[in-house]
C-alpha atoms as a PDB file:
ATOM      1  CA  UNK A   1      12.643  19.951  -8.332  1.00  0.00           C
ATOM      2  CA  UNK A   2      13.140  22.516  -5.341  1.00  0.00           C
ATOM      3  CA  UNK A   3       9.415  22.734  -3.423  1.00  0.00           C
ATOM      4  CA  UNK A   4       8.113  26.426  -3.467  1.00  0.00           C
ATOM      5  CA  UNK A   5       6.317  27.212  -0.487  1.00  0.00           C
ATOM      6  CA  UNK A   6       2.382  26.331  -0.087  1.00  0.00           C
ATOM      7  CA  UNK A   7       0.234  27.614  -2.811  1.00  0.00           C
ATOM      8  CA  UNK A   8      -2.559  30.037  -1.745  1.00  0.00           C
ATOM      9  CA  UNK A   9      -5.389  27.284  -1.928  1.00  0.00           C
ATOM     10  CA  UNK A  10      -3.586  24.276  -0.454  1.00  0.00           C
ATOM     11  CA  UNK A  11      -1.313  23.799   2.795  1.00  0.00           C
ATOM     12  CA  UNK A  12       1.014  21.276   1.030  1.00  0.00           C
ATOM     13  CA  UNK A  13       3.821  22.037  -0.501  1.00  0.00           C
ATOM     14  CA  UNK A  14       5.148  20.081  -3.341  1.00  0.00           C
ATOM     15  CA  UNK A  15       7.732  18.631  -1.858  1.00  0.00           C
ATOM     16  CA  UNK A  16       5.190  17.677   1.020  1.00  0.00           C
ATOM     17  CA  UNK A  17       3.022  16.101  -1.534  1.00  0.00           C
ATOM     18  CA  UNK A  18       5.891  14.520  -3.602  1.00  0.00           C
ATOM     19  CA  UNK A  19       6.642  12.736  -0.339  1.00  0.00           C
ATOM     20  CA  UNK A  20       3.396  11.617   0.293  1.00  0.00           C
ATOM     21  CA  UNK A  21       2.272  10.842  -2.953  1.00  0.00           C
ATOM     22  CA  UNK A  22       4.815   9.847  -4.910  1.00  0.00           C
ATOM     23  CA  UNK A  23       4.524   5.776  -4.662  1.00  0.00           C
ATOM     24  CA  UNK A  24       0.379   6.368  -5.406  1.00  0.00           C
ATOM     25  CA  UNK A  25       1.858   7.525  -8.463  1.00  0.00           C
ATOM     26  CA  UNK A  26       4.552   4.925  -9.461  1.00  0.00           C
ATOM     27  CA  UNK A  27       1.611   2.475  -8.895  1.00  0.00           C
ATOM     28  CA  UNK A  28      -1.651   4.029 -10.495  1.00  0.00           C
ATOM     29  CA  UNK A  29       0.895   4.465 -13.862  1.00  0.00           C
ATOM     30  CA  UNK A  30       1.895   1.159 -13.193  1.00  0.00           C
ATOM     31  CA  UNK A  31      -1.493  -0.140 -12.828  1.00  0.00           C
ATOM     32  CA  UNK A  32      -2.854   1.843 -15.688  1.00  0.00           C
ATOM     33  CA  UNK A  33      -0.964  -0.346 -18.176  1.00  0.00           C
ATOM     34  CA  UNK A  34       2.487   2.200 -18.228  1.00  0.00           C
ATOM     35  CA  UNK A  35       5.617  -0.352 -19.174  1.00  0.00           C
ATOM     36  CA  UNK A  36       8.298  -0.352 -16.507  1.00  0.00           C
ATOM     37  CA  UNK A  37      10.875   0.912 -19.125  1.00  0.00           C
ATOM     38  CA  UNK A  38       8.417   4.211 -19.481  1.00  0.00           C
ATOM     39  CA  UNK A  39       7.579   4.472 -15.730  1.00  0.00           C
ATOM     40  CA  UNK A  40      10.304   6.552 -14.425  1.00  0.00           C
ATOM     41  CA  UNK A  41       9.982   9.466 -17.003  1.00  0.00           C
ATOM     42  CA  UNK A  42       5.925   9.014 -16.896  1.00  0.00           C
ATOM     43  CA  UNK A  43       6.175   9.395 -13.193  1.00  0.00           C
ATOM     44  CA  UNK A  44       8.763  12.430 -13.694  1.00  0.00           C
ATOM     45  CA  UNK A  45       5.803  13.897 -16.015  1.00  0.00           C
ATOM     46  CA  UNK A  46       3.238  13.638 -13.926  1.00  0.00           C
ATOM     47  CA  UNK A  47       5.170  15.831 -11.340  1.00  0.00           C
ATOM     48  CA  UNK A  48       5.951  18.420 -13.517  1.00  0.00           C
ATOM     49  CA  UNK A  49       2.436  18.653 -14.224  1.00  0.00           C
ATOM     50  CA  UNK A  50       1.858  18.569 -10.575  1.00  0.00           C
ATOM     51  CA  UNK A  51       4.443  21.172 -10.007  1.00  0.00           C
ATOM     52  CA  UNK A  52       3.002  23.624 -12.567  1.00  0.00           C
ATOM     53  CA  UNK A  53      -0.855  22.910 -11.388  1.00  0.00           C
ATOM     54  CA  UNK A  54      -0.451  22.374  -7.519  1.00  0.00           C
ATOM     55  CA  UNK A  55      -1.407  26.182  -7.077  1.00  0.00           C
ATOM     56  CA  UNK A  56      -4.708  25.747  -8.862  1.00  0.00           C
ATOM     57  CA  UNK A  57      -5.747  22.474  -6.574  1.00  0.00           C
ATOM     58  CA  UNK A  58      -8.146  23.608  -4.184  1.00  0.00           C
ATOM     59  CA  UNK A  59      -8.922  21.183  -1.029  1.00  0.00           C
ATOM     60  CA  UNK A  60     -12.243  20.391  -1.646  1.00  0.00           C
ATOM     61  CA  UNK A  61     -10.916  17.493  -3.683  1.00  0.00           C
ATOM     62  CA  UNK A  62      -8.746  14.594  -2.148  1.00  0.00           C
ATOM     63  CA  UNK A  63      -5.501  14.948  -3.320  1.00  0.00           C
ATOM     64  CA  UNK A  64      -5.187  11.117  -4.618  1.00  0.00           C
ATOM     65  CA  UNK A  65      -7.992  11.945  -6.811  1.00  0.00           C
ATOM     66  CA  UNK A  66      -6.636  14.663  -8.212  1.00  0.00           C
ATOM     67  CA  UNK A  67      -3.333  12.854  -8.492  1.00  0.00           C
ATOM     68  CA  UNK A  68      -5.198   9.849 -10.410  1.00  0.00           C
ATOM     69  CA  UNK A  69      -6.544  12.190 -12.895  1.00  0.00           C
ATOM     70  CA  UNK A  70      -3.164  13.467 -13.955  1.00  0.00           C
ATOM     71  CA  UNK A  71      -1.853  10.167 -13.878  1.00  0.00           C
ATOM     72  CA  UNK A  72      -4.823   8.842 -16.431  1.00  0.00           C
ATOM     73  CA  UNK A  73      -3.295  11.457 -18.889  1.00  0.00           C
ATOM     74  CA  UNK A  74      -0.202  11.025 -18.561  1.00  0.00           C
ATOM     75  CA  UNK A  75      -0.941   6.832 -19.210  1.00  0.00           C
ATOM     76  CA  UNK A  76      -3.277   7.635 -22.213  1.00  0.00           C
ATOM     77  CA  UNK A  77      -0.813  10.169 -23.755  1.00  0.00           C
ATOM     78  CA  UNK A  78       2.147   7.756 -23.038  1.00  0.00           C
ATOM     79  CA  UNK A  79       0.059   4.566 -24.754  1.00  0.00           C
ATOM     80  CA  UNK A  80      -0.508   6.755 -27.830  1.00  0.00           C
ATOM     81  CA  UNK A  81       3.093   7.738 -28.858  1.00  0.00           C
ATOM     82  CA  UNK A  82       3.764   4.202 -27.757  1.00  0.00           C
ATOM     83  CA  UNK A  83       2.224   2.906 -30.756  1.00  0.00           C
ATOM     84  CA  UNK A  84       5.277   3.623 -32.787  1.00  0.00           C
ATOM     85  CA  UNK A  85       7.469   1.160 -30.458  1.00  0.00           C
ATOM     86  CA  UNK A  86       7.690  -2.555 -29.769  1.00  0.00           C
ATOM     87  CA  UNK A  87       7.963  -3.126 -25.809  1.00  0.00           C
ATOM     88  CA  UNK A  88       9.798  -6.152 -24.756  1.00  0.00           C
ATOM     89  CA  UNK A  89       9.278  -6.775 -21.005  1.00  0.00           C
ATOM     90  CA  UNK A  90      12.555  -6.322 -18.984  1.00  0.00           C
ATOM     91  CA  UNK A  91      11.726  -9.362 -16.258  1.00  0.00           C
ATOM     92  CA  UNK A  92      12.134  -6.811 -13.530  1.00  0.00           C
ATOM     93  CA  UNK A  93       8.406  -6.318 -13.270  1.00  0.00           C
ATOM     94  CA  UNK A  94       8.209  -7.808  -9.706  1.00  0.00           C
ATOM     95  CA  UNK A  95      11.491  -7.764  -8.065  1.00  0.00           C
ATOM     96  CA  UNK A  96      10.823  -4.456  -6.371  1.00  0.00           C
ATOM     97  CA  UNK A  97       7.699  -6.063  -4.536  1.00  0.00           C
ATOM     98  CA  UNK A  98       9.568  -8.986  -3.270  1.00  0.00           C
ATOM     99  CA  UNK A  99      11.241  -8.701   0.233  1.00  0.00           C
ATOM    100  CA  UNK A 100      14.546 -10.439   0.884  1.00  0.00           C
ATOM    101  CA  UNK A 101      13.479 -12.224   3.419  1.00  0.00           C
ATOM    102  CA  UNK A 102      10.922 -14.085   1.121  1.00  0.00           C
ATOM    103  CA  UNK A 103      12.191 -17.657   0.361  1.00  0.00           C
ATOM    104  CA  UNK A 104      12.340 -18.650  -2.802  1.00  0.00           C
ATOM    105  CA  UNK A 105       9.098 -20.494  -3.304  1.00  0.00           C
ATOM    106  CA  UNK A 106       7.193 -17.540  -2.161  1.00  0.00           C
ATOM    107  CA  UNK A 107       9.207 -15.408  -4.159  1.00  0.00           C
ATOM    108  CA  UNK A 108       8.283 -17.506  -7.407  1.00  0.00           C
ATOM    109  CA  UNK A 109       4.618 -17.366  -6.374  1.00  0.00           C
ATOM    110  CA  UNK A 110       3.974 -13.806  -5.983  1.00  0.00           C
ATOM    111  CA  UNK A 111       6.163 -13.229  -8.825  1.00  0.00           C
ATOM    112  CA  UNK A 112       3.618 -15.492 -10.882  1.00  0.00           C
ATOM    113  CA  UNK A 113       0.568 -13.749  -8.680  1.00  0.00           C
ATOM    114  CA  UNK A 114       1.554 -10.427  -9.830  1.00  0.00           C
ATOM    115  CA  UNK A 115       2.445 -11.466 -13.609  1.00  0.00           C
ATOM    116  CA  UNK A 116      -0.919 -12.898 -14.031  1.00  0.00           C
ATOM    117  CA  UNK A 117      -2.794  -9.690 -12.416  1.00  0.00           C
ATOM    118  CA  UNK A 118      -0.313  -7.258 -14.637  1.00  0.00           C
ATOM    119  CA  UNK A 119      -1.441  -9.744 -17.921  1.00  0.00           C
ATOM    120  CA  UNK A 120      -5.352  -9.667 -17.548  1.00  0.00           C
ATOM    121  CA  UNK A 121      -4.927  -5.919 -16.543  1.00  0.00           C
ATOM    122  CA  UNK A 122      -3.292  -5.661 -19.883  1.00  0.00           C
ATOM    123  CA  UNK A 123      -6.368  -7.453 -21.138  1.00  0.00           C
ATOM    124  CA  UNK A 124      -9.014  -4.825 -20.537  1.00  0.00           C
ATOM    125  CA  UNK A 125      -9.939  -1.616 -22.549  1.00  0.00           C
ATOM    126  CA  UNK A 126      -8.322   1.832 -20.972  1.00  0.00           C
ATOM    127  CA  UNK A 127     -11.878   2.944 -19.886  1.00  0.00           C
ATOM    128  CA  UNK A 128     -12.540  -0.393 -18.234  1.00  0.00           C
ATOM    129  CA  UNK A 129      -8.963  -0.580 -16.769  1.00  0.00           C
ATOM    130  CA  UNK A 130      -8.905   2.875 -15.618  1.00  0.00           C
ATOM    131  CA  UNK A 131     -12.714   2.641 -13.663  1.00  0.00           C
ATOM    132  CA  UNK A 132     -11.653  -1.105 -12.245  1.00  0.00           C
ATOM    133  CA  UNK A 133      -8.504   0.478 -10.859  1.00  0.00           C
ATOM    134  CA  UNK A 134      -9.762   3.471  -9.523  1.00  0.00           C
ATOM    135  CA  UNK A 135     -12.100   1.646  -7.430  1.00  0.00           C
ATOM    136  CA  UNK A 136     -10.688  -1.514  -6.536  1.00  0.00           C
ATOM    137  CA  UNK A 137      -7.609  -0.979  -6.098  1.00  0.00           C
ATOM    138  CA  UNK A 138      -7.592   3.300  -5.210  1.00  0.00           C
ATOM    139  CA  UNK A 139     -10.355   2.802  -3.024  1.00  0.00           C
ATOM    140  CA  UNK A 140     -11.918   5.439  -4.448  1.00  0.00           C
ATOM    141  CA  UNK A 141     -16.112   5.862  -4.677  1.00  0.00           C
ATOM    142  CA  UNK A 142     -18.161   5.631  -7.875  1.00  0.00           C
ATOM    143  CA  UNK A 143     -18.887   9.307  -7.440  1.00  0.00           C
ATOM    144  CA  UNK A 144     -15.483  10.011  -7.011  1.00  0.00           C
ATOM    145  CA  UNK A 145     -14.142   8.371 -10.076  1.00  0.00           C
ATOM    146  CA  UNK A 146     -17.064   9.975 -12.163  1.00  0.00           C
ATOM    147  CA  UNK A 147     -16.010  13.471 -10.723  1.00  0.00           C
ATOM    148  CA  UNK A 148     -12.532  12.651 -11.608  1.00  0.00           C
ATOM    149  CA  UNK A 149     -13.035  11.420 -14.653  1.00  0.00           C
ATOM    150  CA  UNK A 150     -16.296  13.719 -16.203  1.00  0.00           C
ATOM    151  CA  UNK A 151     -18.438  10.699 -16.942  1.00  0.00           C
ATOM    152  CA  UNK A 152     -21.621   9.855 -14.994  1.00  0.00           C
ATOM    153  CA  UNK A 153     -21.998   7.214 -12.273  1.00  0.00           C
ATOM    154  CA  UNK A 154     -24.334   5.197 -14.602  1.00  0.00           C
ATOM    155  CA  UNK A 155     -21.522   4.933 -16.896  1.00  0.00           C
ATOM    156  CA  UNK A 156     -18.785   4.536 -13.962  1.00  0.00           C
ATOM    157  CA  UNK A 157     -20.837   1.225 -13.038  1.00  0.00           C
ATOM    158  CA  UNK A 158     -21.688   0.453 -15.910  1.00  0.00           C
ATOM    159  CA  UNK A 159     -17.361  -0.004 -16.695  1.00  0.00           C
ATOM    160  CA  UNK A 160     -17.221  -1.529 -13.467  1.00  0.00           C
ATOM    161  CA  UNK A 161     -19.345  -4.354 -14.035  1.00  0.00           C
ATOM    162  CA  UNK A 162     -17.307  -4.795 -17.616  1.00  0.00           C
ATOM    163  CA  UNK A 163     -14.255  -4.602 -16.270  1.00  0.00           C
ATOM    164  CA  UNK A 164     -14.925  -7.448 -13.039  1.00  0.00           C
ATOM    165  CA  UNK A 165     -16.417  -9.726 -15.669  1.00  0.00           C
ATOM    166  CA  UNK A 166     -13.181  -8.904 -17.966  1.00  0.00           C
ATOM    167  CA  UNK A 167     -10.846  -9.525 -15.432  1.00  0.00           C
ATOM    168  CA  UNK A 168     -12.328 -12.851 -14.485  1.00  0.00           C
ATOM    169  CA  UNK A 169     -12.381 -14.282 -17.670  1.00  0.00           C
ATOM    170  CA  UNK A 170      -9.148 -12.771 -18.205  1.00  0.00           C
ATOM    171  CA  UNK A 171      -7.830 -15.183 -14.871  1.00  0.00           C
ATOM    172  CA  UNK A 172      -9.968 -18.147 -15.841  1.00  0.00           C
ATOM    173  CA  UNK A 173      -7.775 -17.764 -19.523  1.00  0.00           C
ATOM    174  CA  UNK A 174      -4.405 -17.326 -18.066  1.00  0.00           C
ATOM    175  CA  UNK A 175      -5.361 -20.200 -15.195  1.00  0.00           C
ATOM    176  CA  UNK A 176      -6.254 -22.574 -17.955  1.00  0.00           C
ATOM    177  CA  UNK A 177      -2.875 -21.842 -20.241  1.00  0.00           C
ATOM    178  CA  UNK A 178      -0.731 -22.261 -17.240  1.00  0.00           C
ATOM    179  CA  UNK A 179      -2.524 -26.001 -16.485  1.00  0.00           C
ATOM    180  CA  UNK A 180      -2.505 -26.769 -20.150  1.00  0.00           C
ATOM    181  CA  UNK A 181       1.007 -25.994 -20.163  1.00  0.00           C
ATOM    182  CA  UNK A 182       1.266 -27.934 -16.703  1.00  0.00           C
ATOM    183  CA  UNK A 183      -0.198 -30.985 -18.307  1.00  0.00           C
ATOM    184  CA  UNK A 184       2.073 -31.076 -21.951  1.00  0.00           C
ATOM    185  CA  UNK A 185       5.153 -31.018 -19.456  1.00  0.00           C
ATOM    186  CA  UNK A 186       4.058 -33.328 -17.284  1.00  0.00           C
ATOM    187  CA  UNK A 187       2.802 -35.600 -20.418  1.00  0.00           C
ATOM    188  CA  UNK A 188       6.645 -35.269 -22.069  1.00  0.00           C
ATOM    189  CA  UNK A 189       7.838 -37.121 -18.705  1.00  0.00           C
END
C-alpha cells in the first residue's frame, strides 16, 4: 500500500506508522489468540483498516491504543469465522523469536517458555485475554484499556484480577503435565 501524505488530524503518515507500528501489531494479534497460519492476512487487515481510518485518528489518543483496538476486532472477527475450521499448529510458533546465536539448550527452553505462555493464553476467555494483554504485556493503564475498549475501569479490574488468577492456574496445570509426563518417562527407564 503506497502512504498518502499526513491526514489533516495526525502528522504520521501511514507508511510512517506502518513502520513504527507494524510488529505491535504482528504481536497484539498474536497475543490475542490469532493462529500463525491466519496472522499474515489478519495483520494485512488490520492495515487496511488502518489505511481507510488513519484520517479520522485524532492525537489525543496514543496511537498503540488505537492500534490495539483495531487489532481486538480484527482477532474477534477472525475467531468467529474460525469456527468452521480445524487449526493444526505448524511448529513454527517460536522460531522467529529465537536468535542464531542461541545454543541449542536455550533454544529448546524458550521454545518451551513461549509454548507454555501461548497455551494458558489460549486458556483464558477473549475478555479476560484481551484486558490481561493490554495491560501486562501493552503496558497500557486501566483507564486506557477501558477507553479503548468502552467498558468501565471497575470492570477492566475486575478482568484483570480473572485473568492473573487464570493464567496462574493455567501454568500451575501445564507445570504439573510436563512433570507428570517427566516422571512416566523417567519410570519406563
Amino acid at each position: 500500500m503506497s502512504g498518502a501524505g499526513p491526514c489533516a488530524r495526525t502528522s504520521m503518515t501511514f507508511d510512517e506508522l506502518y513502520d513504527r507500528h507494524f510488529d505491535f501489531a504482528w504481536r497484539s494479534l498474536r497475543r490475542l489468540g490469532v493462529p500463525l497460519a491466519d496472522l499474515q492476512d489478519v495483520t494485512q487487515e488490520v492495515f487496511v483498516v488502518v489505511h481507510r481510518r488513519l484520517p479520522e485518528f485524532e492525537e489525543r489518543a496514543k496511537v498503540t491504543t488505537w492500534l490495539f483496538q483495531i487489532c481486538l476486532h480484527a482477532a474477534r472477527d477472525r475467531a468467529r469465522r474460525a469456527h468452521v475450521r480445524r487449526e493444526v499448529a505448524d511448529g513454527k510458533t517460536t522460531d522467529s523469536l529465537v536468535s542464531e546465536q542461541d545454543n541449542a539448550e536455550r533454544l529448546l527452553e524458550r521454545r518451551d517458555d513461549v509454548a507454555l505462555f501461548e497455551s494458558v493464553l489460549d486458556g483464558m476467555t477473549l475478555d479476560q485475554r484481551t484486558v490481561f494483554v493490554m495491560f501486562e504485556l501493552s503496558d497500557l493503564t486501566g483507564e486506557e484499556i477501558a477507553a479503548t475498549l468502552e467498558i468501565p475501569l471497575g470492570t477492566v479490574y475486575s478482568r484483570l484480577r480473572l485473568a492473573r488468577e487464570a493464567f496462574r492456574r493455567g501454568a500451575e496445570r501445564v507445570v504439573a503435565r510436563q512433570e507428570q509426563a517427566l516422571l512416566r518417562r523417567e519410570g519406563a527407564r
